[in-house]
PDB file of N, CA and C in Angstrom:
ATOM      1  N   UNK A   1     -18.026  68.787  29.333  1.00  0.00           N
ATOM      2  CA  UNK A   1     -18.422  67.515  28.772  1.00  0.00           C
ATOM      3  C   UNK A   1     -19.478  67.739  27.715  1.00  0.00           C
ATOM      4  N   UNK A   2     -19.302  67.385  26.682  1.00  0.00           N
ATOM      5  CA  UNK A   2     -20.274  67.714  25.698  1.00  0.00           C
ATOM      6  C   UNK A   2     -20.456  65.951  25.091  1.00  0.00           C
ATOM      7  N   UNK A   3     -20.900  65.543  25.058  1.00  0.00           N
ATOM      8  CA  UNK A   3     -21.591  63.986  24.197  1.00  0.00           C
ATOM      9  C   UNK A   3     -20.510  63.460  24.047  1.00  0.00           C
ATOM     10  N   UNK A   4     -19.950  62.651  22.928  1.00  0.00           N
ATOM     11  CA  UNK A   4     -19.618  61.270  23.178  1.00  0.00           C
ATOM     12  C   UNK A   4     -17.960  61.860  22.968  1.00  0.00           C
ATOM     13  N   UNK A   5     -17.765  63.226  22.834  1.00  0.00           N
ATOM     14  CA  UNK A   5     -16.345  63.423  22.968  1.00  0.00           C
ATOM     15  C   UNK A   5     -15.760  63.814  24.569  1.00  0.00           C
ATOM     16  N   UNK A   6     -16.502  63.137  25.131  1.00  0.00           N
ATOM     17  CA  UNK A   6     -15.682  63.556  26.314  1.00  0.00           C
ATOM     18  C   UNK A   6     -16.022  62.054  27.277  1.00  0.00           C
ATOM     19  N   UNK A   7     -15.924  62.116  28.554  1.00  0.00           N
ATOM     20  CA  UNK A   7     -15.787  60.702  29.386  1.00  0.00           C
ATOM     21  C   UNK A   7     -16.491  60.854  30.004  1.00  0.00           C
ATOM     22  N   UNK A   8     -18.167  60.523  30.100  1.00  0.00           N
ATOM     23  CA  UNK A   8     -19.046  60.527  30.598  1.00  0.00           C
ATOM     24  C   UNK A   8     -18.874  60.621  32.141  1.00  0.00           C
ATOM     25  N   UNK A   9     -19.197  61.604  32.811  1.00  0.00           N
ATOM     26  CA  UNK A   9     -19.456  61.155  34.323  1.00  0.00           C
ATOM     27  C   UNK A   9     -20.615  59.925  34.601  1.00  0.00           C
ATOM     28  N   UNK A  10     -20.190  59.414  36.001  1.00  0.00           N
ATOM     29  CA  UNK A  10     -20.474  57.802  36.170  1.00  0.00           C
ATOM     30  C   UNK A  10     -21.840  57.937  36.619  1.00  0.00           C
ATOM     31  N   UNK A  11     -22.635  57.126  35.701  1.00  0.00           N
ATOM     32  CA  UNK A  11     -23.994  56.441  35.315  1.00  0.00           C
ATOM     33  C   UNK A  11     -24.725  57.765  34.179  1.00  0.00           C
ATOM     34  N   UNK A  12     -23.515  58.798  33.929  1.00  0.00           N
ATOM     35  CA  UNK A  12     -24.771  59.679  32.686  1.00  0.00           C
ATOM     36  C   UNK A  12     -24.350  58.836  31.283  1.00  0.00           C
ATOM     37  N   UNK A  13     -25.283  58.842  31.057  1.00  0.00           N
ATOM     38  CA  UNK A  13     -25.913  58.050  29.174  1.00  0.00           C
ATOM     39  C   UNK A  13     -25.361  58.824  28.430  1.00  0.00           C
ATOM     40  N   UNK A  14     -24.659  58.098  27.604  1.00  0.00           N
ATOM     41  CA  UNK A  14     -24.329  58.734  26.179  1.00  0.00           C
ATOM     42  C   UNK A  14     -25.278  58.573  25.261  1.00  0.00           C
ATOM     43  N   UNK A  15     -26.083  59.680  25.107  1.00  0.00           N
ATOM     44  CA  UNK A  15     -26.999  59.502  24.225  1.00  0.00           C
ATOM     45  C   UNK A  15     -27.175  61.116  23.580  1.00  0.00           C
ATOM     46  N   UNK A  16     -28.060  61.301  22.829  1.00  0.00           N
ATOM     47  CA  UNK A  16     -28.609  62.636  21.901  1.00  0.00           C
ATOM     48  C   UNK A  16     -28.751  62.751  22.679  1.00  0.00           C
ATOM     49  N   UNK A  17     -29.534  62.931  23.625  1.00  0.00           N
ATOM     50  CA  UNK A  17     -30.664  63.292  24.797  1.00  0.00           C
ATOM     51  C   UNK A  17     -29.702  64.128  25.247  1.00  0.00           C
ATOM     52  N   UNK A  18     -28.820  63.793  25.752  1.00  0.00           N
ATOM     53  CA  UNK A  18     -27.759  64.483  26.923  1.00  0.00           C
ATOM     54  C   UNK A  18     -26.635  65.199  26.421  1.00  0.00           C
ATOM     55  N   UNK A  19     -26.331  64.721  25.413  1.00  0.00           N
ATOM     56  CA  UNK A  19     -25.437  65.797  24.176  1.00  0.00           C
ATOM     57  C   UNK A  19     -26.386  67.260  24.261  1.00  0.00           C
ATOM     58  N   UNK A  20     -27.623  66.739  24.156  1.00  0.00           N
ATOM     59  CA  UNK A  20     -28.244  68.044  23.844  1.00  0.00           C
ATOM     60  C   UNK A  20     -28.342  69.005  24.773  1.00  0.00           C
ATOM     61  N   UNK A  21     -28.235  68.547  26.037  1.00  0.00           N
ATOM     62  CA  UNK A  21     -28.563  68.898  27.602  1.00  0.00           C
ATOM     63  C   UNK A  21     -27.367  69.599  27.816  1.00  0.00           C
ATOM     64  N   UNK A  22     -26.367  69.155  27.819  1.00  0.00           N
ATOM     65  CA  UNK A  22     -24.672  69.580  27.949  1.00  0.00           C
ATOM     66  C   UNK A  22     -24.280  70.412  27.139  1.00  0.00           C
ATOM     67  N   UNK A  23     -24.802  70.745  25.980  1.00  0.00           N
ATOM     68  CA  UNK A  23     -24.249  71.406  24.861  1.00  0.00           C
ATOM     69  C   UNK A  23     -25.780  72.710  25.313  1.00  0.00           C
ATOM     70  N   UNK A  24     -26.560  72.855  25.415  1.00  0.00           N
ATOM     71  CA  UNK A  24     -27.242  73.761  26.500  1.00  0.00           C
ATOM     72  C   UNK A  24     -26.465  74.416  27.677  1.00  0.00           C
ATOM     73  N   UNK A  25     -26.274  73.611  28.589  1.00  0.00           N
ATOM     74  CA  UNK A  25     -25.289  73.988  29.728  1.00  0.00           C
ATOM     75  C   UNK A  25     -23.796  74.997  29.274  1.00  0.00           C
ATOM     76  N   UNK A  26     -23.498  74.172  28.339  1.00  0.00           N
ATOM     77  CA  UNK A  26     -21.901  74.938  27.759  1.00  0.00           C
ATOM     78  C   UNK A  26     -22.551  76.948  27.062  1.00  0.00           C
ATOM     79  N   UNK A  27     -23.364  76.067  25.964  1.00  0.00           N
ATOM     80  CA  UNK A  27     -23.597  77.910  25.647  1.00  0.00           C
ATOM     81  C   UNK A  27     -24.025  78.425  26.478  1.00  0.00           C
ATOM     82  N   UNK A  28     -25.081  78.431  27.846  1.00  0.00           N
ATOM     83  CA  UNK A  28     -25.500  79.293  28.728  1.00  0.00           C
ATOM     84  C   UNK A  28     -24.611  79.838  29.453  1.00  0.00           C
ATOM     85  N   UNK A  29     -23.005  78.590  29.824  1.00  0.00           N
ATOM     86  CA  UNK A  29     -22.049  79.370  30.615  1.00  0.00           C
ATOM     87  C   UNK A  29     -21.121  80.420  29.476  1.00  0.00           C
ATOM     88  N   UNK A  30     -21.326  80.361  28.109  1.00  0.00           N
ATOM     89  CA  UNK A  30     -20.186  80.914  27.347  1.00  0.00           C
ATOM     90  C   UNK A  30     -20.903  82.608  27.370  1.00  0.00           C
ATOM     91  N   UNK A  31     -22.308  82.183  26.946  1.00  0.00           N
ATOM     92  CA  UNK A  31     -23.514  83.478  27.203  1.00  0.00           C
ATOM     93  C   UNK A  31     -23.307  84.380  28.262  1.00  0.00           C
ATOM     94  N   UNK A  32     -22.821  83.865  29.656  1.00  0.00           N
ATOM     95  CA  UNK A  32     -22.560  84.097  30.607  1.00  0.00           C
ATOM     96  C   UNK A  32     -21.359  84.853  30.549  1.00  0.00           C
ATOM     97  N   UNK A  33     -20.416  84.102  30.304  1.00  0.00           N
ATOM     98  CA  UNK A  33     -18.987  84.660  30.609  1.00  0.00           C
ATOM     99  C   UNK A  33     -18.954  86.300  29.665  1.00  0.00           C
ATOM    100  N   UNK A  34     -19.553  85.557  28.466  1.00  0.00           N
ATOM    101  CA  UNK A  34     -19.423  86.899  27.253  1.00  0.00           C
ATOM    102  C   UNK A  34     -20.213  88.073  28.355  1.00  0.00           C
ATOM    103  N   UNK A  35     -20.697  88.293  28.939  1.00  0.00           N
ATOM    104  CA  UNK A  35     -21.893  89.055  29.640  1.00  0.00           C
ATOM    105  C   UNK A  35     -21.405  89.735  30.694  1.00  0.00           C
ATOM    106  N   UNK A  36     -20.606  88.788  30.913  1.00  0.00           N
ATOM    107  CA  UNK A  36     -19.808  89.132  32.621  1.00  0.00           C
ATOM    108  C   UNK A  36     -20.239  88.943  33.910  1.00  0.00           C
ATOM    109  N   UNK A  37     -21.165  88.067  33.570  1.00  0.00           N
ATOM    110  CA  UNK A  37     -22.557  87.378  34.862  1.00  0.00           C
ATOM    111  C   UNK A  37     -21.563  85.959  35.028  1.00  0.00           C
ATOM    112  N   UNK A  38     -21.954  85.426  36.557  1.00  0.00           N
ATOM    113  CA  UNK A  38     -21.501  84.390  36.718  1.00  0.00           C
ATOM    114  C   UNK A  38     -22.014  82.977  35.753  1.00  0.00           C
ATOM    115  N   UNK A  39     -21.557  81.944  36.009  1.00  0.00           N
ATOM    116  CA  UNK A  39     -21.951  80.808  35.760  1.00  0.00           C
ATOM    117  C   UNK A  39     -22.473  80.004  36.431  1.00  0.00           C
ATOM    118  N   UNK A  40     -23.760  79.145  36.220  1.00  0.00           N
ATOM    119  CA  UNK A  40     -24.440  78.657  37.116  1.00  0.00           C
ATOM    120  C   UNK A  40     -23.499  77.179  37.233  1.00  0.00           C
ATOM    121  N   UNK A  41     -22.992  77.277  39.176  1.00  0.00           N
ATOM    122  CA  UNK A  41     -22.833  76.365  39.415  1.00  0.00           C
ATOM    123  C   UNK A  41     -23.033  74.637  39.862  1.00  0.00           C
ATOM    124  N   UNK A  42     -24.110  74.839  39.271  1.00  0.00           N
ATOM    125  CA  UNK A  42     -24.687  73.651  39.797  1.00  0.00           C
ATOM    126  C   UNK A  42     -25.806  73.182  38.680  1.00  0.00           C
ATOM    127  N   UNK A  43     -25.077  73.114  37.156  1.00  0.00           N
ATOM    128  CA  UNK A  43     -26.409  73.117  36.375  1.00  0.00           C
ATOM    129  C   UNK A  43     -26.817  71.982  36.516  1.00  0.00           C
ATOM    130  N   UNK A  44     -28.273  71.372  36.023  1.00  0.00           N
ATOM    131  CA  UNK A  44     -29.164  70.248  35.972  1.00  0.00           C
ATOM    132  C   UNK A  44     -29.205  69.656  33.976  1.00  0.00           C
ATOM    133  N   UNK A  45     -28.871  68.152  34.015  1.00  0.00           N
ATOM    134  CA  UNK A  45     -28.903  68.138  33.291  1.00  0.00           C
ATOM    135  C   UNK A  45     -30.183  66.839  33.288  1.00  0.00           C
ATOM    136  N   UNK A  46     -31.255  67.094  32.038  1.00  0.00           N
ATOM    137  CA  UNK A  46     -32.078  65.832  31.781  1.00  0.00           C
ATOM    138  C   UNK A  46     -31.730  64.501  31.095  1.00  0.00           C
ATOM    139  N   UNK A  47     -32.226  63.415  30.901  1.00  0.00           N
ATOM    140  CA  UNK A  47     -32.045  62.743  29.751  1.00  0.00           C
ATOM    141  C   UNK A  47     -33.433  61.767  29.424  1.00  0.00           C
ATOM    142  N   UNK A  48     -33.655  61.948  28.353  1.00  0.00           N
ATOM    143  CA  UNK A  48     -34.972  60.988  28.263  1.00  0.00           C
ATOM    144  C   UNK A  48     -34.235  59.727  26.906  1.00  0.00           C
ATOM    145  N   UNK A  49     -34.751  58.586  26.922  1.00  0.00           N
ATOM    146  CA  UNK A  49     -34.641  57.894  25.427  1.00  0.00           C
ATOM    147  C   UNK A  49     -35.200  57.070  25.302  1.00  0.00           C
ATOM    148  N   UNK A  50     -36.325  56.744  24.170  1.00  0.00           N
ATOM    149  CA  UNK A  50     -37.477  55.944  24.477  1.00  0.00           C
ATOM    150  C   UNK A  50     -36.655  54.687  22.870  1.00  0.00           C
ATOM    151  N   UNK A  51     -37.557  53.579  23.072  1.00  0.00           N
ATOM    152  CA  UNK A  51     -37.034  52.728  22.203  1.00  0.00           C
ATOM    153  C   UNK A  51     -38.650  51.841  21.926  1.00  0.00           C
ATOM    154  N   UNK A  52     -39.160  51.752  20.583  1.00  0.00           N
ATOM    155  CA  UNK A  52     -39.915  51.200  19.729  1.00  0.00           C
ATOM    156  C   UNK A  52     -39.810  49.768  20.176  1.00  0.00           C
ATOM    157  N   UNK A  53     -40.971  49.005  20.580  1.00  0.00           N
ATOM    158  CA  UNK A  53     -40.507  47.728  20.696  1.00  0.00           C
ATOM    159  C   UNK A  53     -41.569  46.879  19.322  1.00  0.00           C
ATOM    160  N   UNK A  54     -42.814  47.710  19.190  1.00  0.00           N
ATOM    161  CA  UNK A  54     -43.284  47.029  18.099  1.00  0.00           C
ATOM    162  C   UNK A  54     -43.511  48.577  17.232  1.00  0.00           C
ATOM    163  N   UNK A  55     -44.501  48.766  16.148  1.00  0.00           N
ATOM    164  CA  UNK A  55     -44.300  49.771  15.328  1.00  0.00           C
ATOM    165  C   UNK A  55     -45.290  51.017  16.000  1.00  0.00           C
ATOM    166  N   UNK A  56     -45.888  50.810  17.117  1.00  0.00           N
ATOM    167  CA  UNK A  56     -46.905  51.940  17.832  1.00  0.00           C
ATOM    168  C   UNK A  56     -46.540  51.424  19.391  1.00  0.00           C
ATOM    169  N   UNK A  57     -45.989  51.073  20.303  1.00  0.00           N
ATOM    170  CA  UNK A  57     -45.657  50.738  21.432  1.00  0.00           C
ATOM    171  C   UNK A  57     -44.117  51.170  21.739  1.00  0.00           C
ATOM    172  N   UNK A  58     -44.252  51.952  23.107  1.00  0.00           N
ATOM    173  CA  UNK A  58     -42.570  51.711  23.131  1.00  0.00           C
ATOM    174  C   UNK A  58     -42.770  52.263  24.653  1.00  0.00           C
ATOM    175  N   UNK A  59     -40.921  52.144  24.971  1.00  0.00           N
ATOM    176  CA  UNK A  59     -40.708  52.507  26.699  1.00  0.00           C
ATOM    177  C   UNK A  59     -39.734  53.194  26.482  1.00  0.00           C
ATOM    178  N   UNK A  60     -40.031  53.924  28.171  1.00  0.00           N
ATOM    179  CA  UNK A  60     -38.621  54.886  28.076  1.00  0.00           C
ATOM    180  C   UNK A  60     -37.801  54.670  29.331  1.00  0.00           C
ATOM    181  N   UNK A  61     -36.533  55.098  29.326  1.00  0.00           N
ATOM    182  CA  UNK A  61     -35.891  55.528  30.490  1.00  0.00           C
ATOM    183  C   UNK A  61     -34.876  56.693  30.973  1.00  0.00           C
ATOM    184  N   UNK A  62     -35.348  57.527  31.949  1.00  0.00           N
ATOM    185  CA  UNK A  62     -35.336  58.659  32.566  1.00  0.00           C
ATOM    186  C   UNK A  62     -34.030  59.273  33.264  1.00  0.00           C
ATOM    187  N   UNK A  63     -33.512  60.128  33.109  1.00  0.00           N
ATOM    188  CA  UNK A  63     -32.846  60.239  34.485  1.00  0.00           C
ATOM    189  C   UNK A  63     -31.993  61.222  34.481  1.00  0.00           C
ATOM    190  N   UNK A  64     -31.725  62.292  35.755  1.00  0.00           N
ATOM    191  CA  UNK A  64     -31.848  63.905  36.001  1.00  0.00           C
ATOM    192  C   UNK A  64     -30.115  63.773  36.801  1.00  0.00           C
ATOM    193  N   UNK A  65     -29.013  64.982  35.839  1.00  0.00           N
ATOM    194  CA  UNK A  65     -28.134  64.809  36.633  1.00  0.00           C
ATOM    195  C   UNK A  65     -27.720  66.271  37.048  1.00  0.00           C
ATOM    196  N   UNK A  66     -26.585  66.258  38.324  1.00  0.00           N
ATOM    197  CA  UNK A  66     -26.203  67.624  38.472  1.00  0.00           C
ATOM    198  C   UNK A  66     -25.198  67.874  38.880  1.00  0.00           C
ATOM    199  N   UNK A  67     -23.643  68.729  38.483  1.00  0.00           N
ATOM    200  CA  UNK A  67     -23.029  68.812  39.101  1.00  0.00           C
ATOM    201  C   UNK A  67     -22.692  69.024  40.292  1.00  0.00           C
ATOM    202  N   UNK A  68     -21.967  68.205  41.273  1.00  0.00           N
ATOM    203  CA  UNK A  68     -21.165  68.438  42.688  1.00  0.00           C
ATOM    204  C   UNK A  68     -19.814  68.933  42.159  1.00  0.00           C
ATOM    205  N   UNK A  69     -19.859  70.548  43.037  1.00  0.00           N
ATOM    206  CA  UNK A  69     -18.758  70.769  43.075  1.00  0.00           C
ATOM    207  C   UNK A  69     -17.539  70.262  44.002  1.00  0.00           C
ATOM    208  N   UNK A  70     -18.544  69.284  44.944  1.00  0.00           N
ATOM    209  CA  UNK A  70     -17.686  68.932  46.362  1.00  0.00           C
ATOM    210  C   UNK A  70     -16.853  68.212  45.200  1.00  0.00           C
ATOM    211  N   UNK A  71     -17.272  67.001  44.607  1.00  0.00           N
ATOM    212  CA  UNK A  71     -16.770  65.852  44.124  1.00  0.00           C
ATOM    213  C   UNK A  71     -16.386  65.719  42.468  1.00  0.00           C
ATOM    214  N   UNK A  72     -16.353  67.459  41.940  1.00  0.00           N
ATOM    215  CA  UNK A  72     -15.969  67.807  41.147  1.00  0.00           C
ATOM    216  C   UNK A  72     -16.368  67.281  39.722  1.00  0.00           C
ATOM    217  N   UNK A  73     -17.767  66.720  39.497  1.00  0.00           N
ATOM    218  CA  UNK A  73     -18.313  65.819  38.427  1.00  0.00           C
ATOM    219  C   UNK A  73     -19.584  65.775  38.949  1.00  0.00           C
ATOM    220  N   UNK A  74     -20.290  65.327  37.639  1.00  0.00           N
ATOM    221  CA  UNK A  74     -21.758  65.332  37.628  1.00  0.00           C
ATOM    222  C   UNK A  74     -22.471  64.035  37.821  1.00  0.00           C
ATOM    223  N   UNK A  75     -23.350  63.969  38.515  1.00  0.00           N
ATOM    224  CA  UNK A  75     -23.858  62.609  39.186  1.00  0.00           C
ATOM    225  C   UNK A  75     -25.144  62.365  39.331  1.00  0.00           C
ATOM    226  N   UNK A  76     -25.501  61.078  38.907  1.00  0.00           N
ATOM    227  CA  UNK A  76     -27.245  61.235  39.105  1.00  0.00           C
ATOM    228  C   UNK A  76     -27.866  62.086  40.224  1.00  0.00           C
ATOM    229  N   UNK A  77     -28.780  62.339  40.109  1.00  0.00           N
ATOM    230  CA  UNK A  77     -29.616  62.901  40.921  1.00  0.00           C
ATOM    231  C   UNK A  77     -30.720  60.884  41.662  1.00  0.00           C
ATOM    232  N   UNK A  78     -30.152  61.032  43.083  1.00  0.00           N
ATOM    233  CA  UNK A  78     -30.672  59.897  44.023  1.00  0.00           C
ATOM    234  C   UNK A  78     -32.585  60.403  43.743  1.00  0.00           C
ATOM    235  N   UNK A  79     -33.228  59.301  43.216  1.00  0.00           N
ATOM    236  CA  UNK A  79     -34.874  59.306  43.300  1.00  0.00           C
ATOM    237  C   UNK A  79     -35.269  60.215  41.619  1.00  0.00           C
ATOM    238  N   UNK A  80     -34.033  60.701  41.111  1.00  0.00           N
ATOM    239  CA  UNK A  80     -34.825  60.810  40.469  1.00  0.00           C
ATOM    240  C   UNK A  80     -35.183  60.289  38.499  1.00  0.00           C
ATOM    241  N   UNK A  81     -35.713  60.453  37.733  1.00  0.00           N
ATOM    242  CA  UNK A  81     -35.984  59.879  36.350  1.00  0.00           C
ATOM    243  C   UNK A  81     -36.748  58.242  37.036  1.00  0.00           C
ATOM    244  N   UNK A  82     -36.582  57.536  35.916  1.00  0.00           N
ATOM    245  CA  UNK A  82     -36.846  56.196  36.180  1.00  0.00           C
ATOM    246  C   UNK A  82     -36.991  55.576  34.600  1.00  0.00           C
ATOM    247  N   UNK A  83     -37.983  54.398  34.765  1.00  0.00           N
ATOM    248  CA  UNK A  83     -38.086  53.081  33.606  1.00  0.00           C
ATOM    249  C   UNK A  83     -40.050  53.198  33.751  1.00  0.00           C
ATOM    250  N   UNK A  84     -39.912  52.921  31.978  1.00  0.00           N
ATOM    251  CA  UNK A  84     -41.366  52.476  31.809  1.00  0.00           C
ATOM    252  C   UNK A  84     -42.192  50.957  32.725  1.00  0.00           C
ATOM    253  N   UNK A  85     -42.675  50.988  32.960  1.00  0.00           N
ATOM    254  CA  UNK A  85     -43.327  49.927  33.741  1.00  0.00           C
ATOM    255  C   UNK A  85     -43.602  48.492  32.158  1.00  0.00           C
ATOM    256  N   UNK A  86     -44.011  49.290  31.357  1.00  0.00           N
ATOM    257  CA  UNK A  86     -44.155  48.380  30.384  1.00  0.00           C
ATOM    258  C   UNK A  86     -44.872  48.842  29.565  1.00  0.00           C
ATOM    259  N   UNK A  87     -44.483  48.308  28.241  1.00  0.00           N
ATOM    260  CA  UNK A  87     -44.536  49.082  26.436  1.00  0.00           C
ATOM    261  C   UNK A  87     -45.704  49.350  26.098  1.00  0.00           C
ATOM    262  N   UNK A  88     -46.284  50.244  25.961  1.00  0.00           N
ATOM    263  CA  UNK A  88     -47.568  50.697  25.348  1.00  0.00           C
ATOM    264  C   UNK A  88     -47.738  51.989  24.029  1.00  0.00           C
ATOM    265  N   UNK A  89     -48.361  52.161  23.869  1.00  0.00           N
ATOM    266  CA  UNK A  89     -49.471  52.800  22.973  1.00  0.00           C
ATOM    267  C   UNK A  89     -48.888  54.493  23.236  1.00  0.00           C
ATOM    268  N   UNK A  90     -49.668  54.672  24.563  1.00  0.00           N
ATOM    269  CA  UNK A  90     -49.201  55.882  25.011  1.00  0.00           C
ATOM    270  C   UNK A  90     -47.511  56.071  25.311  1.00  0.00           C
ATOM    271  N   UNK A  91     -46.935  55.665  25.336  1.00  0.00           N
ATOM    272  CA  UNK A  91     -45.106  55.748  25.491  1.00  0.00           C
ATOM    273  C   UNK A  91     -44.936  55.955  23.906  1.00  0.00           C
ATOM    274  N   UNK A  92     -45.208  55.071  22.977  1.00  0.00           N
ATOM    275  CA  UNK A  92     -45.109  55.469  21.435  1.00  0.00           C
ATOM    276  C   UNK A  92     -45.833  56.906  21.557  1.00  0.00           C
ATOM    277  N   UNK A  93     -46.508  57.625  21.789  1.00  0.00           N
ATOM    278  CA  UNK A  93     -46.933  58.828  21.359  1.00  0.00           C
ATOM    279  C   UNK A  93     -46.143  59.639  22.233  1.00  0.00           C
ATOM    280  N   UNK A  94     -45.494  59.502  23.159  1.00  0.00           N
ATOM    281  CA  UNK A  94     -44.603  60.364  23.738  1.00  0.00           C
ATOM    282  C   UNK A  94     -43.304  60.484  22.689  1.00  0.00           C
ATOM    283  N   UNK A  95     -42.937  58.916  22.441  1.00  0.00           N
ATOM    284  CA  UNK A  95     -41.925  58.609  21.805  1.00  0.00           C
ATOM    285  C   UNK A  95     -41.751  59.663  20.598  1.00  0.00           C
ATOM    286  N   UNK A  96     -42.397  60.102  20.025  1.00  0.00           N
ATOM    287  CA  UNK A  96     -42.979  60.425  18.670  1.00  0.00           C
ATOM    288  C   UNK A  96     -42.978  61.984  19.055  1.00  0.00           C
ATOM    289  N   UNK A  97     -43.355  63.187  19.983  1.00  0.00           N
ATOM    290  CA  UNK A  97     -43.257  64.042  20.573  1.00  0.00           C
ATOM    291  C   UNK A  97     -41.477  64.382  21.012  1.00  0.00           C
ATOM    292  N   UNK A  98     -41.172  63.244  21.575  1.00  0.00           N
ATOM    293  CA  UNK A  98     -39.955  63.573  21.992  1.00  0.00           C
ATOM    294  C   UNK A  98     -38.870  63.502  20.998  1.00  0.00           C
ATOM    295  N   UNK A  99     -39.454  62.900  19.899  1.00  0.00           N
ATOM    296  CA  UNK A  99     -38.200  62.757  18.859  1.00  0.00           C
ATOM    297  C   UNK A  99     -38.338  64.057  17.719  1.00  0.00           C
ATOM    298  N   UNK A 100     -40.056  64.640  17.767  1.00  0.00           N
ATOM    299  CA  UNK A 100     -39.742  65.716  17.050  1.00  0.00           C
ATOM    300  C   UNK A 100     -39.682  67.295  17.451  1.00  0.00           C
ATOM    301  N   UNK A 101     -39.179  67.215  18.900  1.00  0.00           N
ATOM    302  CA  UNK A 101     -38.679  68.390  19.927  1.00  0.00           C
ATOM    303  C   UNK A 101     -37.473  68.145  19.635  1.00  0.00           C
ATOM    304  N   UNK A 102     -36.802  66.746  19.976  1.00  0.00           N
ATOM    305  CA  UNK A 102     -34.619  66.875  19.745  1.00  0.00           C
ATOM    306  C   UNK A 102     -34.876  67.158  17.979  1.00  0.00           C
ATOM    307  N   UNK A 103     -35.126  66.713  16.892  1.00  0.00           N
ATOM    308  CA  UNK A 103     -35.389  67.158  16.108  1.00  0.00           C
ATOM    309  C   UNK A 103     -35.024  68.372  15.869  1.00  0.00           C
ATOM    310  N   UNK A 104     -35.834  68.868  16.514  1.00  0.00           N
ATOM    311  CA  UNK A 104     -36.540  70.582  15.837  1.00  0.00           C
ATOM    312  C   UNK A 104     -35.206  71.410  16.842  1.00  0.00           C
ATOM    313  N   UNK A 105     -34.770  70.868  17.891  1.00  0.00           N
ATOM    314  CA  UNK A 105     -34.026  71.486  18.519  1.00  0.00           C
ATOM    315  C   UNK A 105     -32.452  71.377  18.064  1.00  0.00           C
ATOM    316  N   UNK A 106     -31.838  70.200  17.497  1.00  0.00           N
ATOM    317  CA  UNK A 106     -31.289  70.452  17.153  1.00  0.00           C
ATOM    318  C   UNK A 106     -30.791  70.452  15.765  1.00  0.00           C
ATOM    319  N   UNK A 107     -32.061  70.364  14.815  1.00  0.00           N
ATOM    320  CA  UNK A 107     -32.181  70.416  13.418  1.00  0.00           C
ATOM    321  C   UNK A 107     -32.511  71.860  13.213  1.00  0.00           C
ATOM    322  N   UNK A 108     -33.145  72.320  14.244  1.00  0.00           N
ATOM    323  CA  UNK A 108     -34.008  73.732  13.543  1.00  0.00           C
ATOM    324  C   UNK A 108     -35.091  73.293  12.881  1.00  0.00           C
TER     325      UNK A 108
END
């Protein structure tokens, strides 16, 4: 599953965030295979995505997934990520951090 070309497993976000996470996961197993080391079965994937509500305030929402091999697809992780409580100051300066890490990560 790599971002918006494939069919999201149920409740992961189509977003950059997780394109970026999945497309991580894929080269580490290709790294792998080329190597002749296994593949990690059970990778973890993040997602963060914060949204501007005025021009220095904003919120985010969270949330950590991982493949089951029982059930053959990737599925939230129960307890974990979450939601901003409410829009501030400090969430814009995260906001602003986190956009120039995907950036740099996948701009170079």
């Amino acid at each position: 599953m790599l971002g918006d070309a494939t069919l999201s497993a149920p409740a992961m976000p189509k977003s950059g965030s997780m394109a970026n996470q999945q497309a991580k996961v894929c080269a580490a197993a290709v790294i792998a295979l080329l190597k002749g080391e296994p593949v990690n079965q059970r990778p973890v994937m993040m997602n963060t995505c914060y949204s501007f509500v005025d021009s220095r305030s904003a919120v985010h929402v969270a949330s950590v997934h991982q493949y089951d091999a029982a059930q053959k697809m990737t599925l939230a992780v129960k307890g974990a990520g979450g939601l901003s409580d409410k829009a501030n100051e400090l969430e814009g300066t995260y906001a602003w951090g986190w956009a120039r890490n995907m950036w740099g990560d996948a701009l170079g």
